[in-house]
C-alpha atoms as a PDB file:
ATOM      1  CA  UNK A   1      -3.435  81.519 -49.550  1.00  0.00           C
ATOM      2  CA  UNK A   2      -5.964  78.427 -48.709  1.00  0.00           C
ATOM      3  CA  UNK A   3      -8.338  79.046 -45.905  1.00  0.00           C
ATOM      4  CA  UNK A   4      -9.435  77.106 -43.295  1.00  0.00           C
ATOM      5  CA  UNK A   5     -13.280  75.580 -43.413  1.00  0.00           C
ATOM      6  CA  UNK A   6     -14.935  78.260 -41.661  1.00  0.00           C
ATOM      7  CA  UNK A   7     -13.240  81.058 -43.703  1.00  0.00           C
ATOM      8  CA  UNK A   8     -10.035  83.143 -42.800  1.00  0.00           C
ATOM      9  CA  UNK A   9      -6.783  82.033 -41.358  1.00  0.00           C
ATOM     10  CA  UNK A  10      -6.946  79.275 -39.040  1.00  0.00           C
ATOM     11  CA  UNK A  11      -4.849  79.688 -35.527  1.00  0.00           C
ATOM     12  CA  UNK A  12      -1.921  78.179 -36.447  1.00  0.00           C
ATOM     13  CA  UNK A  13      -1.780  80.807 -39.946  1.00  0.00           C
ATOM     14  CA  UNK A  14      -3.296  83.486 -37.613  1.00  0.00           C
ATOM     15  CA  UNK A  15       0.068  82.968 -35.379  1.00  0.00           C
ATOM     16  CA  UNK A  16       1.843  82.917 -38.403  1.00  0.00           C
ATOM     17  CA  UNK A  17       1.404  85.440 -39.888  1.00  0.00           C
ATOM     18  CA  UNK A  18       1.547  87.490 -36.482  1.00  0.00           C
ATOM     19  CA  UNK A  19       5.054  86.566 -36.411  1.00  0.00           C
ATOM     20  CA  UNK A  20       5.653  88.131 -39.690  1.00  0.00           C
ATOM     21  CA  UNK A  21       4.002  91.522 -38.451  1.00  0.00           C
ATOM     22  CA  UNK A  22       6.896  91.534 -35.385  1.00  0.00           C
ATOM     23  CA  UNK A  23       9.565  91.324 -37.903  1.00  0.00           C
ATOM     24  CA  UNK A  24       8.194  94.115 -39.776  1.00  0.00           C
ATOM     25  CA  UNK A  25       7.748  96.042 -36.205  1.00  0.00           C
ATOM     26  CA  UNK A  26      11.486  95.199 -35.163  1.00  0.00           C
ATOM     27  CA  UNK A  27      12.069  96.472 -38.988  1.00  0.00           C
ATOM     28  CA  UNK A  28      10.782  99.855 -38.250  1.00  0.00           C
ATOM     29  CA  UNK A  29      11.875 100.018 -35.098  1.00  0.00           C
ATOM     30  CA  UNK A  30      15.525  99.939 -37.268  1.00  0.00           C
ATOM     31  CA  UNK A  31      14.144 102.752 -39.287  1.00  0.00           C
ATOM     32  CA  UNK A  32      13.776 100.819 -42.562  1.00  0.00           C
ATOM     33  CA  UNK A  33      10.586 102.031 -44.508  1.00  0.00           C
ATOM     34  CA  UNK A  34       7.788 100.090 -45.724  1.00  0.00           C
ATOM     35  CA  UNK A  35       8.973  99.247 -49.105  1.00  0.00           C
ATOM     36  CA  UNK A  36      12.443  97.976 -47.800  1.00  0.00           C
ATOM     37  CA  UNK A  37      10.447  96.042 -45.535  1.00  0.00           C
ATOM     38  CA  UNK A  38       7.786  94.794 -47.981  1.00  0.00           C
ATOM     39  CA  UNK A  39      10.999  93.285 -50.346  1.00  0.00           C
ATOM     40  CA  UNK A  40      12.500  91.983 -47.238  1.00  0.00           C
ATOM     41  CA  UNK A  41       9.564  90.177 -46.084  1.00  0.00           C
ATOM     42  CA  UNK A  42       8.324  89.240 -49.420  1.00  0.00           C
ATOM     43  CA  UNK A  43       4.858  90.899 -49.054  1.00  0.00           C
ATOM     44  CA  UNK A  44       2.789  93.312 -50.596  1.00  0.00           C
ATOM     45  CA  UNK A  45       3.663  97.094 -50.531  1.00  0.00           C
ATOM     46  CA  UNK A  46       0.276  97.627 -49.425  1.00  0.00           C
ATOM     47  CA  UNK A  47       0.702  95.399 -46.488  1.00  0.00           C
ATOM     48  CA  UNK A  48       3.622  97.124 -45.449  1.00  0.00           C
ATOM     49  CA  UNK A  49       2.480 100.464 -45.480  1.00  0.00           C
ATOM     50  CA  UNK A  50      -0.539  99.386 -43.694  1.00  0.00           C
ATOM     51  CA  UNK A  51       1.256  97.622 -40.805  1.00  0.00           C
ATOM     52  CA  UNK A  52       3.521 101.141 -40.675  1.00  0.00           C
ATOM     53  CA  UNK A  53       1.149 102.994 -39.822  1.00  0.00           C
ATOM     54  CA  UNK A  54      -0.663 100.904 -37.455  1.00  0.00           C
ATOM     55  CA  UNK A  55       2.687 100.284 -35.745  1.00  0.00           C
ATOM     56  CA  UNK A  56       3.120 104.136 -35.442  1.00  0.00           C
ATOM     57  CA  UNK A  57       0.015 104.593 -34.251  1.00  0.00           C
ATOM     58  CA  UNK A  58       0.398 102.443 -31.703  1.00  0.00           C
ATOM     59  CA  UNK A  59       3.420 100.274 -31.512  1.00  0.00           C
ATOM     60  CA  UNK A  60       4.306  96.697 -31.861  1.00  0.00           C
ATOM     61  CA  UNK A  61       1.990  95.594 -29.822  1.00  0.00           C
ATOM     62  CA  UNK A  62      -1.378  97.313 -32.477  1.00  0.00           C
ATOM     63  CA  UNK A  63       0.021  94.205 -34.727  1.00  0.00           C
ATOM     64  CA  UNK A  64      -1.083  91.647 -32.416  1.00  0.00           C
ATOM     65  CA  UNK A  65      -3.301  89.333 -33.741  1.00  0.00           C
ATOM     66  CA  UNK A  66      -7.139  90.071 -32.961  1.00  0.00           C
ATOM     67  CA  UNK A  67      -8.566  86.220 -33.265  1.00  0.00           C
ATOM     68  CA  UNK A  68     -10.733  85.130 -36.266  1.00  0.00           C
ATOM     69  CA  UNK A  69     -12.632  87.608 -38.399  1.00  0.00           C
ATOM     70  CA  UNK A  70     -16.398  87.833 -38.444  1.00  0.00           C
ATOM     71  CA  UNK A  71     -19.103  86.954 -35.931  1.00  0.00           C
ATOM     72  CA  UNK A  72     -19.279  84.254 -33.860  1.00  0.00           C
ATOM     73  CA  UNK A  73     -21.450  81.861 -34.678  1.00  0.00           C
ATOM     74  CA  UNK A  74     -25.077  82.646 -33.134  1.00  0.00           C
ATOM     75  CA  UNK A  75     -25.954  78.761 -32.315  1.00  0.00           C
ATOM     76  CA  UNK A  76     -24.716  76.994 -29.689  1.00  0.00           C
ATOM     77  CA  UNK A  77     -22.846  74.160 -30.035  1.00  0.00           C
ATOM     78  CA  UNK A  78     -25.670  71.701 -28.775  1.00  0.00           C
ATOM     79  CA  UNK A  79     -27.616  74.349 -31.541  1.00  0.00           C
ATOM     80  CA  UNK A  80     -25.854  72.939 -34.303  1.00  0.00           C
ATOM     81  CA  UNK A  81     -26.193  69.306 -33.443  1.00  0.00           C
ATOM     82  CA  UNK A  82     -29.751  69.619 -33.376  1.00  0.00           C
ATOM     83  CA  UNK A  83     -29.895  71.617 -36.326  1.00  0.00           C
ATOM     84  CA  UNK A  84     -27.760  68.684 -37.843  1.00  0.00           C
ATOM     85  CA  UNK A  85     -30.048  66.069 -36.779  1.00  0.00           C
ATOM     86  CA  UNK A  86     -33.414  68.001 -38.396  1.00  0.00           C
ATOM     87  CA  UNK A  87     -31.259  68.710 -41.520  1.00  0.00           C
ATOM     88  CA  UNK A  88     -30.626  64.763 -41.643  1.00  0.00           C
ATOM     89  CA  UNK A  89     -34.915  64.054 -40.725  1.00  0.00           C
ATOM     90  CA  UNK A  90     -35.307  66.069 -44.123  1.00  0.00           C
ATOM     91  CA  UNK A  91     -37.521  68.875 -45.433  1.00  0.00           C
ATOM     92  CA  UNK A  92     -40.394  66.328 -45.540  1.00  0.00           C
ATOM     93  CA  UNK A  93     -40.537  66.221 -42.152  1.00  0.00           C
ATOM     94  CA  UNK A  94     -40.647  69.751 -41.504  1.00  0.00           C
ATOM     95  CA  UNK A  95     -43.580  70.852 -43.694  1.00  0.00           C
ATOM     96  CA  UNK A  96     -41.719  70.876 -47.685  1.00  0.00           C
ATOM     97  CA  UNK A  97     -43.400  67.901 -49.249  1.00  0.00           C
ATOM     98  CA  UNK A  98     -43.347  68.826 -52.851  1.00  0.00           C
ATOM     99  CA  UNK A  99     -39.249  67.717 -52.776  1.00  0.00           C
ATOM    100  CA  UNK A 100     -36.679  66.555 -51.038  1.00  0.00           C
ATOM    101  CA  UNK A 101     -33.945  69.584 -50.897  1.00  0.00           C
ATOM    102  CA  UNK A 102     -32.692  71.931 -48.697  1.00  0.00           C
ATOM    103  CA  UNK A 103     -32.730  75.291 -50.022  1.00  0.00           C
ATOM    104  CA  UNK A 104     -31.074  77.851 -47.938  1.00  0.00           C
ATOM    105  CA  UNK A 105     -34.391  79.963 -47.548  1.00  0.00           C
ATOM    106  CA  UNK A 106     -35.681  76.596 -46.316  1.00  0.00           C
ATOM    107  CA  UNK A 107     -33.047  76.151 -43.817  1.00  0.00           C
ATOM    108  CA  UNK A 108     -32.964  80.127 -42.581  1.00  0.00           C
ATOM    109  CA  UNK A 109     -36.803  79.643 -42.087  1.00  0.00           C
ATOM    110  CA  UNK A 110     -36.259  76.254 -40.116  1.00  0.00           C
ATOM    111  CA  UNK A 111     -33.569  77.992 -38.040  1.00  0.00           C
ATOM    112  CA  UNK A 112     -35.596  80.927 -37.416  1.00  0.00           C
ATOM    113  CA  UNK A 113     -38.515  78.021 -36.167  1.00  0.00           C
ATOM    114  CA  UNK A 114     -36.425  76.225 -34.034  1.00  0.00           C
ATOM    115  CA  UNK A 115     -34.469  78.921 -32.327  1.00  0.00           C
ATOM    116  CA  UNK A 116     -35.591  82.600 -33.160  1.00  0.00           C
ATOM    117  CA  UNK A 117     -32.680  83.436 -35.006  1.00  0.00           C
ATOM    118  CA  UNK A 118     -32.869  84.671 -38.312  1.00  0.00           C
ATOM    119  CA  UNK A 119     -30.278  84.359 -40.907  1.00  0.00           C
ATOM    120  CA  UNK A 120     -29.400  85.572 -44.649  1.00  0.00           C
ATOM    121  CA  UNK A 121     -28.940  83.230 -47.137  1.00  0.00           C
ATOM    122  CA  UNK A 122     -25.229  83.653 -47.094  1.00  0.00           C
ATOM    123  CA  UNK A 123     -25.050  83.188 -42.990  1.00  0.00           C
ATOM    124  CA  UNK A 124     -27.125  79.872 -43.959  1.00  0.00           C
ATOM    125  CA  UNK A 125     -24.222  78.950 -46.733  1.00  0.00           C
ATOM    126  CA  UNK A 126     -21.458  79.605 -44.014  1.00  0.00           C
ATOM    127  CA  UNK A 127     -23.366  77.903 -41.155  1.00  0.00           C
ATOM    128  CA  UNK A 128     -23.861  74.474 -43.794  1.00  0.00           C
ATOM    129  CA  UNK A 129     -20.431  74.657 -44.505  1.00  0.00           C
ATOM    130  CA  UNK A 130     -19.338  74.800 -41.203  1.00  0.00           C
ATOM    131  CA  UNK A 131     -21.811  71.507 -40.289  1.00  0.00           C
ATOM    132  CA  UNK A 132     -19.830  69.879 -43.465  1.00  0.00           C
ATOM    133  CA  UNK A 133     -22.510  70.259 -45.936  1.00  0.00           C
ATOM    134  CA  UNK A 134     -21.917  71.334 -49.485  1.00  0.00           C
ATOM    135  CA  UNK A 135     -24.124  72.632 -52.574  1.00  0.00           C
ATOM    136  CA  UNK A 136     -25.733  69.931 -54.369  1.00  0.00           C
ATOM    137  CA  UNK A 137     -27.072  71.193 -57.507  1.00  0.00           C
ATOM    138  CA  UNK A 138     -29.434  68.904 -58.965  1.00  0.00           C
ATOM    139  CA  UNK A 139     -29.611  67.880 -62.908  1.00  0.00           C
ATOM    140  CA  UNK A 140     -32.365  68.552 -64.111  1.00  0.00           C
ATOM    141  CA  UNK A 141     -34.089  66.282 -66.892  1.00  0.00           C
ATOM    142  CA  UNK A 142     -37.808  65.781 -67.714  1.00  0.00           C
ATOM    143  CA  UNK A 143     -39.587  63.432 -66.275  1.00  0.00           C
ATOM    144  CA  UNK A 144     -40.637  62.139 -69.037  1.00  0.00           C
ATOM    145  CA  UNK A 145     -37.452  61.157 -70.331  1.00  0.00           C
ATOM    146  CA  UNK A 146     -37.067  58.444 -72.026  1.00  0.00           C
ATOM    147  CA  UNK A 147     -33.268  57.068 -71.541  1.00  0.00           C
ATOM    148  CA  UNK A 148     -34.080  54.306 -74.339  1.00  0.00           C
ATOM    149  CA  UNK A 149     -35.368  56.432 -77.403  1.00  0.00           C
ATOM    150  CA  UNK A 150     -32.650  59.122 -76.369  1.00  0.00           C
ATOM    151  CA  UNK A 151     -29.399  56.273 -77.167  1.00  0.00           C
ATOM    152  CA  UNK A 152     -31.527  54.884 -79.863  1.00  0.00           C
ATOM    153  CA  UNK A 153     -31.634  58.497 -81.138  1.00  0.00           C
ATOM    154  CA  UNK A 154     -28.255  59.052 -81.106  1.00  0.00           C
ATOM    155  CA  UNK A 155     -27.316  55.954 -83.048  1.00  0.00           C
ATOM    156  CA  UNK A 156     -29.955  56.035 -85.835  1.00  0.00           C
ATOM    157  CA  UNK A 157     -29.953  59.988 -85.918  1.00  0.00           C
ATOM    158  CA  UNK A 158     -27.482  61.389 -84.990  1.00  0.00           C
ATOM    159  CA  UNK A 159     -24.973  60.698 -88.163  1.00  0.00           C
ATOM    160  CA  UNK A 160     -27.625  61.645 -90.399  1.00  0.00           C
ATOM    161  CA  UNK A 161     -28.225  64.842 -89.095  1.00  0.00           C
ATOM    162  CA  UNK A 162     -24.411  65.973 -88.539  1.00  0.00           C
ATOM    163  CA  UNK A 163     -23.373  64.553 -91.946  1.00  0.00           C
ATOM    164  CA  UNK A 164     -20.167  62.752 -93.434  1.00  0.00           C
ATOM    165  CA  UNK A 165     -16.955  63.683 -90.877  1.00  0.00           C
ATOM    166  CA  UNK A 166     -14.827  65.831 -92.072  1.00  0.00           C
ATOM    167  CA  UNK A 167     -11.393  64.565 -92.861  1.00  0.00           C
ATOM    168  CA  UNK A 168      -7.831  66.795 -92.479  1.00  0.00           C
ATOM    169  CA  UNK A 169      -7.331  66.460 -96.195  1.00  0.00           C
ATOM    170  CA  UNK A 170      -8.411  69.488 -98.270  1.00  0.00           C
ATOM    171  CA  UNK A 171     -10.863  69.052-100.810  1.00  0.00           C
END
């Protein structure tokens, strides 16, 4: 199942897949048990024994679809957009001089400056994907690298220190 950006069904799959959970109620109403159902509906066993028992708990109308999962989102709209726009200004401009990435502690701590909220790590990774930001993970590489002496290396070196190819041929 693919999930929308901000994680779970989106409305459209939420209303879905409420449809699917009337069948199964109009299927118990009929007196068909959860297995029958399950085969029927091509879902999980699980699912169907699940949705039983909430239905006879509290009939069809327990299988009604609650709205997206999780919290909402503690930042206001106009939140986010400035929280977008000091993302873009950069960490340089905010007090991190020694480089130029976010980290999420960074941006937790820069939300918590801004607007008093404070967030885990994770709620940071869910907020940035929600803004349409995604993990950069830098390569790292001395600085001291020489790019030059490194292909030179490889030419002159290389085949001297890994020998004559081996060929298919035995012996």
């Amino acid at each position: 199942m693919r999930y929308a950006d901000g994680g779970g069904l989106t409305a459209a799959g939420r209303a879905k897949r409420e449809v699917v959970r009337f069948e199964a109620a109009e299927m118990f109403g009929q007196g068909l048990r959860p297995p029958e159902v399950a085969r029927r509906l091509r879902l999980s066993r699980k699912s169907a024994y699940a949705w039983h028992a909430t239905w006879r708990d509290g009939g069809k109308s327990a299988l009604s679809s609650k709205g997206p999962g999780g919290l909402p989102c503690r930042l206001s709209d106009d939140q986010a957009k400035r929280l977008q726009a000091e993302l873009d200004a950069g960490p340089a401009t905010h007090g991190w001089s020694e480089d130029q990435r976010w980290t999420l502690a960074r941006v937790a701590d820069l939300i918590h400056r801004l607007f008093g909220y404070r967030y885990t790590p994770r709620g940071v990774s869910y907020l940035l994907h929600r803004l349409g930001w995604s993990p950069q993970v830098p390569a790292h590489q001395a600085v001291e690298r020489d790019e030059q002496a490194v292909a030179r290396w490889r030419t002159e070196q290389w085949s001297r220190v890994r020998g004559r190819p081996s060929s298919w041929a035995r012996g």
